[in-house]
Protein backbone atom coordinates (compact mmCIF):
# COMPACT_ATOMS: atom_id res chain seq x y z
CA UNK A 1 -7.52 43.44 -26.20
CA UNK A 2 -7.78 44.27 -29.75
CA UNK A 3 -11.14 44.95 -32.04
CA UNK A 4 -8.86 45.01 -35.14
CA UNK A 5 -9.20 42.29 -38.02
CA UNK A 6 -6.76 41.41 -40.45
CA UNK A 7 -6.96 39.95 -44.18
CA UNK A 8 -6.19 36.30 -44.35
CA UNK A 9 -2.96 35.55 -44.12
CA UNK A 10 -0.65 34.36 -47.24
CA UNK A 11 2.57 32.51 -46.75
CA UNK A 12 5.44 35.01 -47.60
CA UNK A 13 8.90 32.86 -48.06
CA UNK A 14 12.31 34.60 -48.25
CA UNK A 15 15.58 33.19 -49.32
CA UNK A 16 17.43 35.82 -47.43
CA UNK A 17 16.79 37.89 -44.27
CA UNK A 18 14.96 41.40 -45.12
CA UNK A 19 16.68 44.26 -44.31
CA UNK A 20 16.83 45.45 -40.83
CA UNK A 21 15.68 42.09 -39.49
CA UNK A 22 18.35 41.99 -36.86
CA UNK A 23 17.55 44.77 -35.45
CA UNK A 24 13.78 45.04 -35.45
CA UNK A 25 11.64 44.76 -32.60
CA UNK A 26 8.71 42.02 -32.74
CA UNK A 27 5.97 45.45 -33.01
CA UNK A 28 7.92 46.82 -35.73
CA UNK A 29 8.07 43.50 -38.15
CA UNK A 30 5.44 44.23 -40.31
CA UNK A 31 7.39 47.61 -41.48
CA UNK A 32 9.61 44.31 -42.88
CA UNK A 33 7.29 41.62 -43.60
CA UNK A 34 4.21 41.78 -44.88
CA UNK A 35 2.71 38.76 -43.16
CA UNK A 36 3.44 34.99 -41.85
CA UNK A 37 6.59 34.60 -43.26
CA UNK A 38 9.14 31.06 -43.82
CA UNK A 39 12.80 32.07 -44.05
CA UNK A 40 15.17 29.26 -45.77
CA UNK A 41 18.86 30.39 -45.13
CA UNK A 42 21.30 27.35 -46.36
CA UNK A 43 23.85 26.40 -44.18
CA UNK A 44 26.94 23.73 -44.49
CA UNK A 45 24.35 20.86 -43.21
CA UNK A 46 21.41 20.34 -45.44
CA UNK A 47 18.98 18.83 -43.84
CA UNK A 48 17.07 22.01 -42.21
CA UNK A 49 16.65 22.88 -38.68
CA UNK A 50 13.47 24.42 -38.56
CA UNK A 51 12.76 26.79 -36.13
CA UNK A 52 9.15 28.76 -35.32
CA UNK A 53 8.87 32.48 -33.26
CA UNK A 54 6.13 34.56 -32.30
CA UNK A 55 3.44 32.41 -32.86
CA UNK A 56 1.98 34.01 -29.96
CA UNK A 57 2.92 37.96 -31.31
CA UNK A 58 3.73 39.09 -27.46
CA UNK A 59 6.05 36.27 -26.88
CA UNK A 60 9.39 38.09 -27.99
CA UNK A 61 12.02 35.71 -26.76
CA UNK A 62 12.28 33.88 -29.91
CA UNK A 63 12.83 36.88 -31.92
CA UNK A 64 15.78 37.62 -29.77
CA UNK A 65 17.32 34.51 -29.87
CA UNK A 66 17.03 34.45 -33.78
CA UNK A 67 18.70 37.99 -33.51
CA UNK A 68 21.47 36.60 -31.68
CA UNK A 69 22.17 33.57 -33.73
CA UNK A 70 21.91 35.13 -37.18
CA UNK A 71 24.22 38.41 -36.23
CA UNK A 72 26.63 35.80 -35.03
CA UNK A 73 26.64 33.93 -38.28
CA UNK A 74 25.94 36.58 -40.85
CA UNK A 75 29.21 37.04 -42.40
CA UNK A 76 29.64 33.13 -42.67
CA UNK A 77 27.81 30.50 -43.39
CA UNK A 78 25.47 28.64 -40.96
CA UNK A 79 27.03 25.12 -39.66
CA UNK A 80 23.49 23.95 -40.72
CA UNK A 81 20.52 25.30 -43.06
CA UNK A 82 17.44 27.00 -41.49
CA UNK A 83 14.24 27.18 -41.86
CA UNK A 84 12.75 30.09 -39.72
CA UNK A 85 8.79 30.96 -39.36
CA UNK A 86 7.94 33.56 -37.96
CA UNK A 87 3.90 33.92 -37.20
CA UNK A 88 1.81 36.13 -36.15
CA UNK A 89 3.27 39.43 -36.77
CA UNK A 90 -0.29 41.27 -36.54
CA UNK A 91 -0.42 40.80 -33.26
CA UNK A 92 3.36 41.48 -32.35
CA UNK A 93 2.90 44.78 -33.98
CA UNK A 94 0.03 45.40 -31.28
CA UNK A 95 2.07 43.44 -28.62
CA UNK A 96 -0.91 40.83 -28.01
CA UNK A 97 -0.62 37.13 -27.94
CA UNK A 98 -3.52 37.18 -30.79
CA UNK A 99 -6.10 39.78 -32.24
CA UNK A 100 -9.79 39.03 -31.66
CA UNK A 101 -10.13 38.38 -34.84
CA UNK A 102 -7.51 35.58 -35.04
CA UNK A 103 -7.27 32.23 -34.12
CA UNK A 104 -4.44 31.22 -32.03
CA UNK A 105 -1.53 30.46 -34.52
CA UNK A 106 -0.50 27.44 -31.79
CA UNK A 107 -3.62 25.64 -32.28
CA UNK A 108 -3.92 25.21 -36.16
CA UNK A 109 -1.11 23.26 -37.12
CA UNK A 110 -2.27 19.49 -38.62
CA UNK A 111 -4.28 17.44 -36.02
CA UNK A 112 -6.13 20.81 -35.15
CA UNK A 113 -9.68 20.30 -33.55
CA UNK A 114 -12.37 20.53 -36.45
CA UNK A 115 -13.57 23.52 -36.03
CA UNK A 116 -10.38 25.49 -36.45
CA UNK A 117 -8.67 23.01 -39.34
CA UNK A 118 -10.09 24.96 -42.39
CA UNK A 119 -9.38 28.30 -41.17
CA UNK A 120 -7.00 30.32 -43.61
CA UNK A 121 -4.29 30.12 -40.81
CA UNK A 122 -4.54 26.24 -40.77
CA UNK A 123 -4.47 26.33 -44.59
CA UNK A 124 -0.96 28.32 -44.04
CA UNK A 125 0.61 26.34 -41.31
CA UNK A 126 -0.33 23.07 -43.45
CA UNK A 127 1.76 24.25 -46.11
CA UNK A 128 4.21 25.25 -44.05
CA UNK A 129 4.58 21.64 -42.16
CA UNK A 130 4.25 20.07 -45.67
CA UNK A 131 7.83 21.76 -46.55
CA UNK A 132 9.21 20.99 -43.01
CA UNK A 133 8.74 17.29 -44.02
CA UNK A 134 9.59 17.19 -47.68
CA UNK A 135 13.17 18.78 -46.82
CA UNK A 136 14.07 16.27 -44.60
CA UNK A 137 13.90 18.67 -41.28
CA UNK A 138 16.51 17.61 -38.61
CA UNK A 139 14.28 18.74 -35.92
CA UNK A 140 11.92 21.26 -35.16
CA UNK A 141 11.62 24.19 -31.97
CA UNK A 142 8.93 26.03 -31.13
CA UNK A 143 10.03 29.35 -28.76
CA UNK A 144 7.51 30.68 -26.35
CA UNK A 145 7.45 32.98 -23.21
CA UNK A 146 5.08 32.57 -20.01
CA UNK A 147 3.41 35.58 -18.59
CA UNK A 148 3.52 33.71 -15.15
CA UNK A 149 6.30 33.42 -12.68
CA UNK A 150 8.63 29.76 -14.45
CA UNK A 151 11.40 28.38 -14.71
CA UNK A 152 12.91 27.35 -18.55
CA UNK A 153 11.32 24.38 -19.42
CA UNK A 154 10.43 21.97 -22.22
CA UNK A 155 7.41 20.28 -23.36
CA UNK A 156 7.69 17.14 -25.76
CA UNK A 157 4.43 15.19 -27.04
CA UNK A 158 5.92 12.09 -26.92
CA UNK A 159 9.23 10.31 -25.16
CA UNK A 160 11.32 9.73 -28.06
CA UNK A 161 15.13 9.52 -27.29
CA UNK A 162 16.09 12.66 -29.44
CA UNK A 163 12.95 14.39 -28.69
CA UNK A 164 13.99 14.21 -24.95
CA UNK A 165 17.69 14.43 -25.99
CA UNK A 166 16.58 17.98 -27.72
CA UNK A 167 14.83 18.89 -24.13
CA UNK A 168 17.82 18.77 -22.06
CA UNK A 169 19.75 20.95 -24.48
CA UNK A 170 17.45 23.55 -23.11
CA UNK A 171 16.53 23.07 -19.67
CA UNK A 172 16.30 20.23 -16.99
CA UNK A 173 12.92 19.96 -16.77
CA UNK A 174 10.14 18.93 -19.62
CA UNK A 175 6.80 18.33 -19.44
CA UNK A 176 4.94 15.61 -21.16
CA UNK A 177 1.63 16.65 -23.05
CA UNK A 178 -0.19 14.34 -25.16
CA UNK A 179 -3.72 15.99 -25.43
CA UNK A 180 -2.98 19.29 -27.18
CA UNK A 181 -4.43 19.47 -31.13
CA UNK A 182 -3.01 22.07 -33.64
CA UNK A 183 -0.23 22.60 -31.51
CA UNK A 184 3.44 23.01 -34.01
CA UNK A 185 5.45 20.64 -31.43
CA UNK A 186 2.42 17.70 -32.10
CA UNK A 187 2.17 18.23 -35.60
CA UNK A 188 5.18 17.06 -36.34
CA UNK A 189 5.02 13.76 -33.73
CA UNK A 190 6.67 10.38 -35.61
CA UNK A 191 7.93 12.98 -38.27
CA UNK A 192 10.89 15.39 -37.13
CA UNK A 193 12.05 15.35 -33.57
CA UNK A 194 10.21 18.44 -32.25
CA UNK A 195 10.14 20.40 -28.86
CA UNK A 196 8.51 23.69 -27.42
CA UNK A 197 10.90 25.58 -25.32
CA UNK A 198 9.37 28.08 -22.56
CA UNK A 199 11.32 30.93 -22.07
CA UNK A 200 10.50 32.35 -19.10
CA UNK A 201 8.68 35.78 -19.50
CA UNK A 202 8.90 37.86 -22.17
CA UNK A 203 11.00 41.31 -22.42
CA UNK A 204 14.25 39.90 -20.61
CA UNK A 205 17.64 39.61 -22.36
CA UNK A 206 18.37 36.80 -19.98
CA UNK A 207 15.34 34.33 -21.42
CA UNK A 208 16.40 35.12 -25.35
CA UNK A 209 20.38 34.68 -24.72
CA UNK A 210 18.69 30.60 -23.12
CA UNK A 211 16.77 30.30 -26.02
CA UNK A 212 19.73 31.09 -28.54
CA UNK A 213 22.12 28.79 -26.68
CA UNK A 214 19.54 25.96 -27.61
CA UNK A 215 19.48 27.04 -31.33
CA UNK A 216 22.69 27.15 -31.20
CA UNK A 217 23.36 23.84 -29.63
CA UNK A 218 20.85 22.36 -32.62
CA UNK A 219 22.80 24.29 -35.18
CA UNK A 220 25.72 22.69 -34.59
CA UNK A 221 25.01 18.99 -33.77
CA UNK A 222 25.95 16.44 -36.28
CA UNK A 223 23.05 14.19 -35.38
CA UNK A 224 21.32 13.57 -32.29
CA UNK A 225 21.71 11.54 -29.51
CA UNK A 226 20.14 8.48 -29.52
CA UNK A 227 20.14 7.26 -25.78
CA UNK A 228 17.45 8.94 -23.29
CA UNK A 229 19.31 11.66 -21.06
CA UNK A 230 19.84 10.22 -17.53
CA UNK A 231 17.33 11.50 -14.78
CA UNK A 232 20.13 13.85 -13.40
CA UNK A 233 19.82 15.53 -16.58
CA UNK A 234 16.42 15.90 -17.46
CA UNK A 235 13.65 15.55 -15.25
CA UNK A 236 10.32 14.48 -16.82
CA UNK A 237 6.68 15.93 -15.55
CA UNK A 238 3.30 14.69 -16.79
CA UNK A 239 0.29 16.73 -17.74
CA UNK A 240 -2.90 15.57 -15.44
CA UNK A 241 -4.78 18.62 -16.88
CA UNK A 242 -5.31 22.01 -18.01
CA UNK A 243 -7.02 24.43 -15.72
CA UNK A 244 -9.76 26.56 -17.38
CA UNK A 245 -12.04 29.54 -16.57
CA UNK A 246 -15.80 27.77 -17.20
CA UNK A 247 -17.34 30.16 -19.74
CA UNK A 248 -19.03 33.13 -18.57
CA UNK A 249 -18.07 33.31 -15.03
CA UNK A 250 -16.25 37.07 -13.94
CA UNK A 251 -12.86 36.64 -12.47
CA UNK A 252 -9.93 38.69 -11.62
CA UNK A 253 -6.89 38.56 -9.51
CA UNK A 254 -7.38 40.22 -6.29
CA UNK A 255 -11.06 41.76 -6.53
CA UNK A 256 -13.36 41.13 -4.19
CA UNK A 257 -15.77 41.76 -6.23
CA UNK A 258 -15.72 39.36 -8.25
CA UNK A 259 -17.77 35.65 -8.74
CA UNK A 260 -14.11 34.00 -8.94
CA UNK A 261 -11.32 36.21 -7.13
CA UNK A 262 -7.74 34.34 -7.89
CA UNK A 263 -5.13 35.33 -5.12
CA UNK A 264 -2.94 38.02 -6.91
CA UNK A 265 0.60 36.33 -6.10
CA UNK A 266 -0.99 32.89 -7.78
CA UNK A 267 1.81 32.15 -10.13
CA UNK A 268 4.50 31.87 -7.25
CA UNK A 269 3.71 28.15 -7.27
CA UNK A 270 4.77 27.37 -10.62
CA UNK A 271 6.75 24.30 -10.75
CA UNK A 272 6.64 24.05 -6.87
CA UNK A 273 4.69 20.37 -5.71
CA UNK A 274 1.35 21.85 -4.20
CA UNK A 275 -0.23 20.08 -1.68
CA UNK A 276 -4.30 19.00 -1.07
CA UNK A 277 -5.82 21.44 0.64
CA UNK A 278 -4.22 24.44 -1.02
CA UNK A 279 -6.19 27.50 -1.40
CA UNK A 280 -6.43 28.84 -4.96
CA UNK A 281 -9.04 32.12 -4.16
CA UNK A 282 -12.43 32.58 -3.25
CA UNK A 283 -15.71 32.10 -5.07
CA UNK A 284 -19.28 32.22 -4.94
CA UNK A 285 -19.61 29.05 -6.99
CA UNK A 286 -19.78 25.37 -6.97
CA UNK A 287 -17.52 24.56 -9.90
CA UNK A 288 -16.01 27.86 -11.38
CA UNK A 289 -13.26 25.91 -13.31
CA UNK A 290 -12.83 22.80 -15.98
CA UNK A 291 -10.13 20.68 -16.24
CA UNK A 292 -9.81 18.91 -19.34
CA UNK A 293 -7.58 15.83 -19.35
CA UNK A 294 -5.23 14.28 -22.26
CA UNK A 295 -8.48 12.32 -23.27
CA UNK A 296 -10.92 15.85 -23.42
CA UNK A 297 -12.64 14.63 -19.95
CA UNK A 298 -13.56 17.20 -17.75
CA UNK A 299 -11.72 15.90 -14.43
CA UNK A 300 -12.15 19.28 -12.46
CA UNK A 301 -14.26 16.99 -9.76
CA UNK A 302 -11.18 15.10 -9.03
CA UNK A 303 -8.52 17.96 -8.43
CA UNK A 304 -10.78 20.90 -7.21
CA UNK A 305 -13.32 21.74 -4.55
CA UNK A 306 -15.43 24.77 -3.31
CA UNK A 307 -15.42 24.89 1.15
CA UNK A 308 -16.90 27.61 2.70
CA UNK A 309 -16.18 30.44 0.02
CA UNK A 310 -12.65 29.00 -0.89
CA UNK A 311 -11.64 27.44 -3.90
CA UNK A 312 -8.63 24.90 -3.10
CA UNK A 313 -6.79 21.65 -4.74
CA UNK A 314 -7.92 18.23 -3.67
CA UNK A 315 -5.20 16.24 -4.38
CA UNK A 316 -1.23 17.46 -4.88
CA UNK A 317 -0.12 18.65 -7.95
CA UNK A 318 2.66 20.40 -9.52
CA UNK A 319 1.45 23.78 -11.53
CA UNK A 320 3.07 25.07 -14.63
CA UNK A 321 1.85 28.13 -16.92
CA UNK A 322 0.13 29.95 -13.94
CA UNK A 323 -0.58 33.83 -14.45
CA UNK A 324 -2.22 36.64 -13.06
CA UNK A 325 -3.12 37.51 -16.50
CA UNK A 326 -6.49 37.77 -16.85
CA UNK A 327 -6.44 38.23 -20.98
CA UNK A 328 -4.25 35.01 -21.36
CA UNK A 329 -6.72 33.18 -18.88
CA UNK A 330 -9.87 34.07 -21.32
CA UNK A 331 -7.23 33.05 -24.52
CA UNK A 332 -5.81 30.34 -22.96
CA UNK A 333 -5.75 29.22 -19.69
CA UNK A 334 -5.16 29.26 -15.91
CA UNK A 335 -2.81 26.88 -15.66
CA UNK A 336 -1.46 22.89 -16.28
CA UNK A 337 -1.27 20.72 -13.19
CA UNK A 338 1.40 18.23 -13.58
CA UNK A 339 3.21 15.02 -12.08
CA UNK A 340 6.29 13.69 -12.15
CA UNK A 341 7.27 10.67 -14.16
């Protein structure tokens, strides 16, 4: 965790990648850019795929992707023009998902709760969505990493044929989130087909080289396909909820100790169908966690119980996002339970 503040960011735009860019590491970008910066690179395609990285400054995978495309194109020119943000390079420098300081640079995109749509960052990403639109974007991808244990996957905010078509470019599964605010991949919902993909973790050649393939794939598409990809080819998962931490309660992974002790090997049952009955750890408490629904209910009655000491699911679900990560718990969250569609 980091103590360290930051000025408000300004939006830096280039017309041309800085120096050294394609070889930087995400904690040595601000040597090259000075803050939040929107790279246009013209291609032979004009309307702009736009593409967002490090948003969350410890999720590297984007970067390398970028990397990848970019040195592959360099000495010609793109099949299609670009548009390239990339966020929160405070944070990257420090390898953190966000300072203390900060808010998190996935959350203040247009349609951000209230209390975070004025902040200078929200100011910044508005301007930045305002130029996605006015240039006629072709479609939109927002690369992340997972600390847990997952599979590549997809998320879409709505089921749009392109914006499920874009999905199975990546990976065959996606999950289906509609109660998210200030995230970049709703922002842009009945605007530009948009998609976050999920990486995998973070560090490993292996989840940039998937992520670049998808760029790629975008790059080069004349338009998009119109039809909804068959069930073979994408299969579709629906957010019941996502898992939080209540405020205030001590937790850990694996320490006795502790009012809420998670079992340690937790994320193994990412994207595995988990049945009632489950244990999740042990606890003290009656109701250690929320779980707040598309709608903003608090549904942790319905999916979670406290027996004797042991916290366990109530009802099957299928997890996604779970880490052992106690800092991304307290920034974000435990987990999403999921269905399939």
């Amino acid at each position: 965790m980091s103590t360290a503040t930051v000025p408000a960011p300004e939006l830096t735009i280039m017309d041309r990648l800085p120096e050294g860019f394609l070889q930087a590491s995400a904690r040595d970008l601000h040597r090259l850019l000075p803050g939040p910066t929107l790279i246009e690179l013209p291609g032979e395609r004009k309307a702009p795929l736009f593409v967002s990285i490090l948003l969350h400054g410890n999720e590297d995978s984007g970067l390398g992707a970028m990397q990848r495309v970019l040195a592959k194109w360099q000495d010609r020119p793109l099949p299609r023009s670009l548009m390239l943000m990339v966020g929160n390079i405070a944070a990257a420098s420090e390898g953190l998902r966000r300072l203390d300081s900060q808010p998190d640079y996935n959350r203040v995109w247009p349609g951000a709760e209230p209390h975070l749509a004025e902040v200078p960052e929200a100011r910044l990403m508005a301007a930045v969505h305002r130029r996605v639109v006015e240039r006629g974007a072709f479609a939109a991808l927002d690369l992340h990493n997972n600390t847990g244990r997952n599979p590549h996957y997809a998320v879409v905010t709505h089921r749009d044929p392109q914006v499920l078509a874009l999905a199975a470019l990546f990976a065959r599964r996606a999950v289906l989130f509609l109660g998210l605010p200030g995230t970049q991949t709703a922002s842009f919902d009945g605007l530009v087909p948009a998609i976050t993909a999920e990486c995998g973790q973070p560090g490993l050649p292996a989840n940039a080289k998937a992520a670049a393939r998808l760029v790629e794939a975008v790059l080069t598409l004349d338009t998009l396909p119109q039809a909804t990809p068959e069930r073979d080819a994408l299969e579709l998962f629906h957010t019941i909820g996502v898992v939080h931490v209540r405020p205030g309660i001590a937790f850990d992974f694996g320490k006795e100790a502790c009012a809420l002790n998670f079992s340690p090997t937790l994320d193994r049952l990412n994207f595995q169908m988990v049945d009632a009955g489950t244990p999740f750890g042990t606890t003290s408490l009656p109701r250690p966690l929320e779980v707040i629904d598309e709608a903003g209910c608090d549904i942790a009655d319905d999916l979670f119980a406290v027996e004797d000491g042991t916290l366990r699911l109530t009802r099957s679900a299928l997890p996604a996002m779970l880490t052992v990560d106690p800092q991304i718990v307290k920034q974000d969250c435990l987990c999403y339970l999921m269905e399939r569609i």
